[in-house]
N, C-alpha and C. Protein backbone atom coordinates (compact mmCIF):
# COMPACT_ATOMS: atom_id res chain seq x y z
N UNK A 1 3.37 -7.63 5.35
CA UNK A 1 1.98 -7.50 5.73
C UNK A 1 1.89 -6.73 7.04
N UNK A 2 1.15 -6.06 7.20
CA UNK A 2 0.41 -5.52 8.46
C UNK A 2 -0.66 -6.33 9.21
N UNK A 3 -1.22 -5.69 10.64
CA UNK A 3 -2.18 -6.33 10.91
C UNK A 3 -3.44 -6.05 10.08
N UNK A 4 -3.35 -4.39 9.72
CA UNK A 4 -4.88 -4.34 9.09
C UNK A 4 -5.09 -5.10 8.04
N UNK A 5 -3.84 -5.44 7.10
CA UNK A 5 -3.95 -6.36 6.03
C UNK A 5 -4.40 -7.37 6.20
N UNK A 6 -4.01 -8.26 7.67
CA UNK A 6 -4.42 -9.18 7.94
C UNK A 6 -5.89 -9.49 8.45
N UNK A 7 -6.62 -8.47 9.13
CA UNK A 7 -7.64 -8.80 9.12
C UNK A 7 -8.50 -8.63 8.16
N UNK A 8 -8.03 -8.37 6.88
CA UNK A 8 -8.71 -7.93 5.88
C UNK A 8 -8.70 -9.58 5.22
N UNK A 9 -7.53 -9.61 5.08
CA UNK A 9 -7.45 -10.97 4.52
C UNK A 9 -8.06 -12.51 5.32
N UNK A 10 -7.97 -12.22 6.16
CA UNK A 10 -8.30 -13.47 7.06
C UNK A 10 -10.25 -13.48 7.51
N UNK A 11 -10.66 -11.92 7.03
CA UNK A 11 -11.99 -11.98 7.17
C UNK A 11 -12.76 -12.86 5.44
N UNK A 12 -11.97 -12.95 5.00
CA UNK A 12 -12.29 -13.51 3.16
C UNK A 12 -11.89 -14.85 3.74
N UNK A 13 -10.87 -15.29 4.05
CA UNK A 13 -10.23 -16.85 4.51
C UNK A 13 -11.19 -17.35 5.33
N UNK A 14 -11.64 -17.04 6.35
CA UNK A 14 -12.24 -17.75 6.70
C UNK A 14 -13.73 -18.83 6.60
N UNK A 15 -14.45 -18.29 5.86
CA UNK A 15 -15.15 -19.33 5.35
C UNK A 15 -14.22 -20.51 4.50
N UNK A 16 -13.58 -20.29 4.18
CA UNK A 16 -13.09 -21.85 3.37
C UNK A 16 -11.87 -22.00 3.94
N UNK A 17 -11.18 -21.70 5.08
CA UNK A 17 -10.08 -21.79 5.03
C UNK A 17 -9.31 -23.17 5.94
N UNK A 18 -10.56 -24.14 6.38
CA UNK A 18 -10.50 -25.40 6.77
C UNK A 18 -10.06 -26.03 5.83
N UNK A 19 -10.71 -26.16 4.52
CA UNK A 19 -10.93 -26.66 3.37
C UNK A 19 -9.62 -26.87 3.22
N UNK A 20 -8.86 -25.78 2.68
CA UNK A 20 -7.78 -25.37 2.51
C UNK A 20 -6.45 -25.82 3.60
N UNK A 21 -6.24 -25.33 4.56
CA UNK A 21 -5.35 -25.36 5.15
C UNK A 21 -5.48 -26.51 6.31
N UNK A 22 -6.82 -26.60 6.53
CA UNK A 22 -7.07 -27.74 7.83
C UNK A 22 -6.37 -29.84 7.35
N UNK A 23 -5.98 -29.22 5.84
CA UNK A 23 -6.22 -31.20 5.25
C UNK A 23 -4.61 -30.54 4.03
N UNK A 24 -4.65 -32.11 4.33
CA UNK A 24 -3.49 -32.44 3.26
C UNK A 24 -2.40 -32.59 4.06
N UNK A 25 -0.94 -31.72 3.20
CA UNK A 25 0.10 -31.32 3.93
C UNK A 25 0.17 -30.35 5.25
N UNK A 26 -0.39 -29.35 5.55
CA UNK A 26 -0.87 -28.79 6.37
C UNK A 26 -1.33 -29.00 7.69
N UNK A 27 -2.44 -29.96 7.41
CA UNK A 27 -3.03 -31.42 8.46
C UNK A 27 -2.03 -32.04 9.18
N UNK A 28 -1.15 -32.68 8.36
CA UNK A 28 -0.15 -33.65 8.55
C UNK A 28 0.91 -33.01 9.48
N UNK A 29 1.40 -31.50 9.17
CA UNK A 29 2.16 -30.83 9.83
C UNK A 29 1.85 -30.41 11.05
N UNK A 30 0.30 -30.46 11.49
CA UNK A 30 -0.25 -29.92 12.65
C UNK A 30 -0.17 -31.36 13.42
N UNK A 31 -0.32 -32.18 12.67
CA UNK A 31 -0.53 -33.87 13.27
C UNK A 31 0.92 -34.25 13.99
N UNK A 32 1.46 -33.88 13.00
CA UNK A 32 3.33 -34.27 13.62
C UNK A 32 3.82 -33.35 14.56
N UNK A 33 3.05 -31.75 14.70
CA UNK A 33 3.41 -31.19 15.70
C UNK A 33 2.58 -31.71 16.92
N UNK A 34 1.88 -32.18 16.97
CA UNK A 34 1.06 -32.34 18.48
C UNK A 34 1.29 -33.91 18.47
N UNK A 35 2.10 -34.74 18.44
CA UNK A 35 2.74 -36.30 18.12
C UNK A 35 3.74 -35.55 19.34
N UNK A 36 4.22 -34.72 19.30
CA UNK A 36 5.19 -34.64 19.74
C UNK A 36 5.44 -33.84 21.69
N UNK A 37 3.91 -33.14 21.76
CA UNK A 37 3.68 -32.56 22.51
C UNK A 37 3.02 -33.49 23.56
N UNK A 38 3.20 -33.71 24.84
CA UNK A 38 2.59 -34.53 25.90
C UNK A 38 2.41 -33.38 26.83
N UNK A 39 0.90 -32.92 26.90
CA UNK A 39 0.87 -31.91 28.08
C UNK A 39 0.13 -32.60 29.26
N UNK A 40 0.79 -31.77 30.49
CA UNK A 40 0.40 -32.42 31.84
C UNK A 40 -1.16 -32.12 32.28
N UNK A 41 -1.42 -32.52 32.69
CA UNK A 41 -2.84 -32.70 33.18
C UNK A 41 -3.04 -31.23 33.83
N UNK A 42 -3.86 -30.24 33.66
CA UNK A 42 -4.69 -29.06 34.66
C UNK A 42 -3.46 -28.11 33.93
N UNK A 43 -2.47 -28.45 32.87
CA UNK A 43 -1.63 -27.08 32.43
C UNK A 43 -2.51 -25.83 32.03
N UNK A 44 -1.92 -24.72 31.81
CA UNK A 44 -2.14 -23.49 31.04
C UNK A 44 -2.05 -23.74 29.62
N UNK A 45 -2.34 -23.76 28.75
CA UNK A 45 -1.91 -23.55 27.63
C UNK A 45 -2.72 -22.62 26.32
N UNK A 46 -1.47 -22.03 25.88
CA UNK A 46 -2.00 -20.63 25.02
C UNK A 46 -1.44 -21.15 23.40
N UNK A 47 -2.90 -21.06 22.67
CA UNK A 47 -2.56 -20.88 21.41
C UNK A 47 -2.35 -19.73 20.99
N UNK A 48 -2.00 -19.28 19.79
CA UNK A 48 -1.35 -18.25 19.30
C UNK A 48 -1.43 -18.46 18.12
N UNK A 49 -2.11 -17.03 17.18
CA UNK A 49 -2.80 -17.26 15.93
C UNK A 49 -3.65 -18.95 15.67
N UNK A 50 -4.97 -18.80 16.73
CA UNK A 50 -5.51 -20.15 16.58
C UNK A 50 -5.99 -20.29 15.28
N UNK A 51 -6.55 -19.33 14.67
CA UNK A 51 -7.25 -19.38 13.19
C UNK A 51 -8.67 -19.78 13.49
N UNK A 52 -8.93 -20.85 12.93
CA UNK A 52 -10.20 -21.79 13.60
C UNK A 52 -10.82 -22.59 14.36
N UNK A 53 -9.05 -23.10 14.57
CA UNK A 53 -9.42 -24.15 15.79
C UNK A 53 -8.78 -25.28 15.33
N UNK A 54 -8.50 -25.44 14.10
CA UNK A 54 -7.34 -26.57 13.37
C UNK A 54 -6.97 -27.47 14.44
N UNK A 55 -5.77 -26.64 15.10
CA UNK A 55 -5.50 -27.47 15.95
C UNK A 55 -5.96 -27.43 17.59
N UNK A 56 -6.69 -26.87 17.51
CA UNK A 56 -7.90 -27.15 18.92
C UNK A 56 -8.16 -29.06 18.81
N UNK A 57 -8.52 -29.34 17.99
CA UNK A 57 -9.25 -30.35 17.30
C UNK A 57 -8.49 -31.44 17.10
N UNK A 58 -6.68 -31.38 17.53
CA UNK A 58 -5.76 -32.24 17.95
C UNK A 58 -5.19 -32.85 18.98
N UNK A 59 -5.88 -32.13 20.19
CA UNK A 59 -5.66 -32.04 21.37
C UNK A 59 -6.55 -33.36 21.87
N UNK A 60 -6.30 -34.56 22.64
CA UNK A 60 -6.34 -35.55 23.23
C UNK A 60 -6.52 -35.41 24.61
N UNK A 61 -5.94 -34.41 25.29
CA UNK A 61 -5.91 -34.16 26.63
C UNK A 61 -7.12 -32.84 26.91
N UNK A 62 -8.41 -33.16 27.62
CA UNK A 62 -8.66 -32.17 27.75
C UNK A 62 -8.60 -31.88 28.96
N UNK A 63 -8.16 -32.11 29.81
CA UNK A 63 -7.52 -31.46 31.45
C UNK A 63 -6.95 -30.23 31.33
N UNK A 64 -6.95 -29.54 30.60
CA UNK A 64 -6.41 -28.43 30.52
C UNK A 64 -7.21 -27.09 30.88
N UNK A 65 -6.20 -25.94 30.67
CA UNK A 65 -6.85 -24.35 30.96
C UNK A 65 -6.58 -24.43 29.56
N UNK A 66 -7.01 -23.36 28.30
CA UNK A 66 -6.65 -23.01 27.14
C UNK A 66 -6.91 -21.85 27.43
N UNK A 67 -6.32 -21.36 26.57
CA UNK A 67 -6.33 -20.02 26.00
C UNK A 67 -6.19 -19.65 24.84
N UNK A 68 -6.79 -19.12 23.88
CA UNK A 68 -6.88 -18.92 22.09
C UNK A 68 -6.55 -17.61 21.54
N UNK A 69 -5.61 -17.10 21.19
CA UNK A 69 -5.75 -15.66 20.45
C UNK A 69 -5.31 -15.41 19.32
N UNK A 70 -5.87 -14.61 18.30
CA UNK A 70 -6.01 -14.95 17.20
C UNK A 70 -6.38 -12.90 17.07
N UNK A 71 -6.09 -12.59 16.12
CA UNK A 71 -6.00 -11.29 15.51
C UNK A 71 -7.16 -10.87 14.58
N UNK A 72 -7.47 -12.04 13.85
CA UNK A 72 -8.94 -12.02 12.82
C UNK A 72 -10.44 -12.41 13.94
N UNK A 73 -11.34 -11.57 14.05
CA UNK A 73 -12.66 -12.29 14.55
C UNK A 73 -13.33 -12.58 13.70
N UNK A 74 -13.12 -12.90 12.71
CA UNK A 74 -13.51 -13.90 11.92
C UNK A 74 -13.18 -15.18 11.99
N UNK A 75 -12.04 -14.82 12.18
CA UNK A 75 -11.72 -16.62 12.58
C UNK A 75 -11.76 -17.51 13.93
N UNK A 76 -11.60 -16.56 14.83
CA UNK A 76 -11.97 -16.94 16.34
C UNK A 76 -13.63 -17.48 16.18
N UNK A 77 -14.61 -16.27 15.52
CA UNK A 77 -16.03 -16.62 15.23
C UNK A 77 -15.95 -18.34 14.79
N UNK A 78 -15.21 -18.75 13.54
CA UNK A 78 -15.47 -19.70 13.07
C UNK A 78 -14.94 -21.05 14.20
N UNK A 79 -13.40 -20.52 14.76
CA UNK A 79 -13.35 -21.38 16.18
C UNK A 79 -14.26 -21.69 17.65
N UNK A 80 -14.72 -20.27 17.76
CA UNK A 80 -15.92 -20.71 18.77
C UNK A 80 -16.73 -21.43 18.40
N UNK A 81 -17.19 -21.55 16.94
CA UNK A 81 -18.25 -22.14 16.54
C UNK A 81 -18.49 -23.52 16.93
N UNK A 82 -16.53 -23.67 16.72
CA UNK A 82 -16.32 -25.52 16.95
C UNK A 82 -16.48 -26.11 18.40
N UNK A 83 -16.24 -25.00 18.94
CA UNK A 83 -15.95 -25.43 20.50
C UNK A 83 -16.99 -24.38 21.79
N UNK A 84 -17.76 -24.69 21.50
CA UNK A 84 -18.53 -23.33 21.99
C UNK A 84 -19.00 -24.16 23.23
N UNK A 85 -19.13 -25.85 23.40
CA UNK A 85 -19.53 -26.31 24.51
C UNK A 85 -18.46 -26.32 25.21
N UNK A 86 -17.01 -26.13 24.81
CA UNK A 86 -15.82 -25.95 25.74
C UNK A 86 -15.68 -24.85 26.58
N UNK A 87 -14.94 -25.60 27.79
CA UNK A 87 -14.54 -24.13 28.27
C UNK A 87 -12.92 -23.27 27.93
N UNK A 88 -13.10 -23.38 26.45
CA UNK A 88 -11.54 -22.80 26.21
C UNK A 88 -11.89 -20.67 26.05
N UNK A 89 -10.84 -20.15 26.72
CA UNK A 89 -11.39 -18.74 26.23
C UNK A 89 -9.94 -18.43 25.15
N UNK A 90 -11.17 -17.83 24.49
CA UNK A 90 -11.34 -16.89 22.79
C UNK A 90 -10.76 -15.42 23.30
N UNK A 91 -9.30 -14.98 22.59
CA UNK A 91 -9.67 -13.94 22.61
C UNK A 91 -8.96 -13.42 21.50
N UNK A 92 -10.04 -12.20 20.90
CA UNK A 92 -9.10 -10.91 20.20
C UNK A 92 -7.91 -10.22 20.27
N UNK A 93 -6.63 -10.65 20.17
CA UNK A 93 -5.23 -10.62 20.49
C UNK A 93 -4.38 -10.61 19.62
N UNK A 94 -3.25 -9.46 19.81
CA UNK A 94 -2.05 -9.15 18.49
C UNK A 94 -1.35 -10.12 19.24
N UNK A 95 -0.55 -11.07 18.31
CA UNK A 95 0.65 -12.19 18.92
C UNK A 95 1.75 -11.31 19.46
N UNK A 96 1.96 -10.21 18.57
CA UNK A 96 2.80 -9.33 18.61
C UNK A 96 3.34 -8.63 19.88
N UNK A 97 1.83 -8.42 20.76
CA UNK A 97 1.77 -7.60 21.66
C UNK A 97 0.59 -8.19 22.54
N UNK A 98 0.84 -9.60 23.13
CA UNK A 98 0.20 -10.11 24.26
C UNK A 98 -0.08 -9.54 25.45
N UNK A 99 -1.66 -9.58 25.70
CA UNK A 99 -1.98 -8.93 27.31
C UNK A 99 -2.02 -9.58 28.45
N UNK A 100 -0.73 -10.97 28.24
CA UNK A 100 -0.72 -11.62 29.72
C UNK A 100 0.38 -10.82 29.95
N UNK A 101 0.50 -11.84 31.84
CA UNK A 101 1.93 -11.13 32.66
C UNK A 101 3.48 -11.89 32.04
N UNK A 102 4.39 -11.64 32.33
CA UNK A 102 5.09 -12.90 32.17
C UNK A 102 4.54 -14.04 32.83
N UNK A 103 5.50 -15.28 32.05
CA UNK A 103 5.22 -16.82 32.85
C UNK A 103 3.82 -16.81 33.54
N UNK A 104 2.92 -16.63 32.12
CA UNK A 104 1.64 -16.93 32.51
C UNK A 104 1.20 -18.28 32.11
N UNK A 105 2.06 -18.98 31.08
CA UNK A 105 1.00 -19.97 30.38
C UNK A 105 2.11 -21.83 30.91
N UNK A 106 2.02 -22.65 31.01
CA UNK A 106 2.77 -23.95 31.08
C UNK A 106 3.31 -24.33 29.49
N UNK A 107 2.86 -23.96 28.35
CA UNK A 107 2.57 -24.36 27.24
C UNK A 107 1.98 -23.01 26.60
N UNK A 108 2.49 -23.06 25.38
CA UNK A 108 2.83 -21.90 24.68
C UNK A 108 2.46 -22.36 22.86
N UNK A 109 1.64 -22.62 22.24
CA UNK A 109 1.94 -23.36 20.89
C UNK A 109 1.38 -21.99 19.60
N UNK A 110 1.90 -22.33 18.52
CA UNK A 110 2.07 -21.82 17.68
C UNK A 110 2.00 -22.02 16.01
N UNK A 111 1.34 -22.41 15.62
CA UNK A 111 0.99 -23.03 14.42
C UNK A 111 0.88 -22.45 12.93
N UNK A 112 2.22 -22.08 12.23
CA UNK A 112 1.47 -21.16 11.15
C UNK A 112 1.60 -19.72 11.07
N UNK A 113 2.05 -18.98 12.77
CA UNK A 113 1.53 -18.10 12.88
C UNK A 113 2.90 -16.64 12.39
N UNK A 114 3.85 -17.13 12.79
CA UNK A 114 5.41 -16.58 12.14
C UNK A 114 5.57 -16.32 10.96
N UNK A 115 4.69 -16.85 10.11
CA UNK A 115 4.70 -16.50 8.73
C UNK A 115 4.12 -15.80 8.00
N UNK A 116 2.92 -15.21 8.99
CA UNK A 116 1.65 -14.04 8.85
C UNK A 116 1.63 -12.94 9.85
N UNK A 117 2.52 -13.06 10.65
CA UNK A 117 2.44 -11.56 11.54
C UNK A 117 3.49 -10.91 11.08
N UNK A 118 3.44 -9.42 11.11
CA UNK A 118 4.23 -8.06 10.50
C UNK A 118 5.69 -8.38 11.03
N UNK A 119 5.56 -9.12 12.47
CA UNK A 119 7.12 -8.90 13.01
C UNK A 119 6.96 -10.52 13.38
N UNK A 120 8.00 -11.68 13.32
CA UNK A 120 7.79 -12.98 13.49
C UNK A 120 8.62 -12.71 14.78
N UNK A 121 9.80 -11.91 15.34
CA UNK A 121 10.63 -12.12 15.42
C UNK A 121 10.05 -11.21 16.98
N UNK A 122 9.40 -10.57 16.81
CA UNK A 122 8.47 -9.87 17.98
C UNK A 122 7.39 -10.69 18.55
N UNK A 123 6.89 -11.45 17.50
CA UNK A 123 5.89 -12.78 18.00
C UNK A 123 6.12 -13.52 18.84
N UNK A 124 7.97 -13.96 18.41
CA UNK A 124 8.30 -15.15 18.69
C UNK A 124 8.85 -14.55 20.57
N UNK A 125 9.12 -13.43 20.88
CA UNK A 125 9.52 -12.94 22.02
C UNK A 125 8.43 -12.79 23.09
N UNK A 126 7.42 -12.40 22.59
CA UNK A 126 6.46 -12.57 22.96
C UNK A 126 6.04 -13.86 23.52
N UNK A 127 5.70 -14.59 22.96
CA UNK A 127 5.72 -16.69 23.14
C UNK A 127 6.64 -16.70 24.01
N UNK A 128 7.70 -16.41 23.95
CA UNK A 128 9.11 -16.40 25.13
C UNK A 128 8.85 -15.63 26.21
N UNK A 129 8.29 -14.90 26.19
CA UNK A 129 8.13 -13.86 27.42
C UNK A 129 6.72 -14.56 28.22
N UNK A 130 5.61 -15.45 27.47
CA UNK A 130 4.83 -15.73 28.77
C UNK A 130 4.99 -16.64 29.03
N UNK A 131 5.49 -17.76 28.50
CA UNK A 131 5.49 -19.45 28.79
C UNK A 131 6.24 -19.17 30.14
N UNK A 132 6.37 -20.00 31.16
CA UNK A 132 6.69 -20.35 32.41
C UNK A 132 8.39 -20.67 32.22
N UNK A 133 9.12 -20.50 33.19
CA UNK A 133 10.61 -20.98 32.83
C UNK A 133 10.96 -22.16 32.20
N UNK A 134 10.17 -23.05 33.62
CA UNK A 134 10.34 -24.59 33.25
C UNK A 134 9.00 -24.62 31.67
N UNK A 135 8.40 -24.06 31.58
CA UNK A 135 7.82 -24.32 30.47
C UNK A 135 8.20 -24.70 29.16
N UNK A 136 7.01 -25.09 28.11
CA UNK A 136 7.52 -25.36 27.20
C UNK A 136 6.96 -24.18 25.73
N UNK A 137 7.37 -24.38 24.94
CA UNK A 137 6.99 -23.19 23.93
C UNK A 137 7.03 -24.31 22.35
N UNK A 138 5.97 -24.19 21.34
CA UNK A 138 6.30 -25.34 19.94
C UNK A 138 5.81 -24.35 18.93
N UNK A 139 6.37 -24.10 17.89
CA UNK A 139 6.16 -23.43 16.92
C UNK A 139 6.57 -23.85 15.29
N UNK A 140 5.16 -24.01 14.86
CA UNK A 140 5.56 -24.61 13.75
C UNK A 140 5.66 -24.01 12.64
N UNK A 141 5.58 -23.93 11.39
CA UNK A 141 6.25 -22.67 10.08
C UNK A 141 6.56 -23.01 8.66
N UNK A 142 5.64 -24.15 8.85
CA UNK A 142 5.39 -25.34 7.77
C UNK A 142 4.59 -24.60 7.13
């Protein structure tokens, strides 16, 4: 796949794609990944390929900075929708080719997203290149 593919595809997904991917096995996999995550109070943290907000919507701690980027605005649209009284920022972003500095983020998460970008393996360097040293980075592929 490409990106243009992808926003082609992910502009059709997104109306139902809660339905779909937000419940079941899927659910459960996002549930067991954030079981596992304890973030510190006032961290950075950057999603990566958020989709809708799935796992926005797992998060317990809201002391946080967020950050959301996601490649489809279609699907960011359908994530702001959820969280629009938050202050998390939305943005239009290739995983591939992130516009932070290095060791910008405390927390780095990833949900899904390795299995839909053109290069996983450029994604995944990327995720490595901004999280903080001592930071942490979770990527799931379920």
């Amino acid at each position: 796949m490409n990106n243009s593919w992808n926003k082609v595809i992910y502009k059709f997904w997104s109306p139902v794609y809660d339905k779909i991917f937000n419940s079941h096995l899927f659910l459960d996999a996002r549930k067991r990944m954030f079981e596992e995550l304890d973030f510190h109070d006032h961290a950075k943290v950057l999603f990566v390929g958020v989709g809708t907000g799935a796992e926005l919507e797992l998060i317990k701690n809201l002391d946080l900075e967020i950050t959301a980027i996601d490649l489809s605005a279609d699907m960011l649209k359908k994530a702001m929708g959820k969280f629009d009284d938050a202050s998390i920022s939305f943005l239009e972003m290739d995983a591939q080719h992130m516009e932070f500095a290095n060791e910008s983020f405390d927390y780095v998460v990833g949900s899904l997203v390795l299995s839909v970008v053109p290069d996983a393996n450029e994604c995944l360097r990327e995720m490595i290149r901004v999280v903080k040293g001592e930071g942490m980075f979770k990527v799931d592929t379920t």
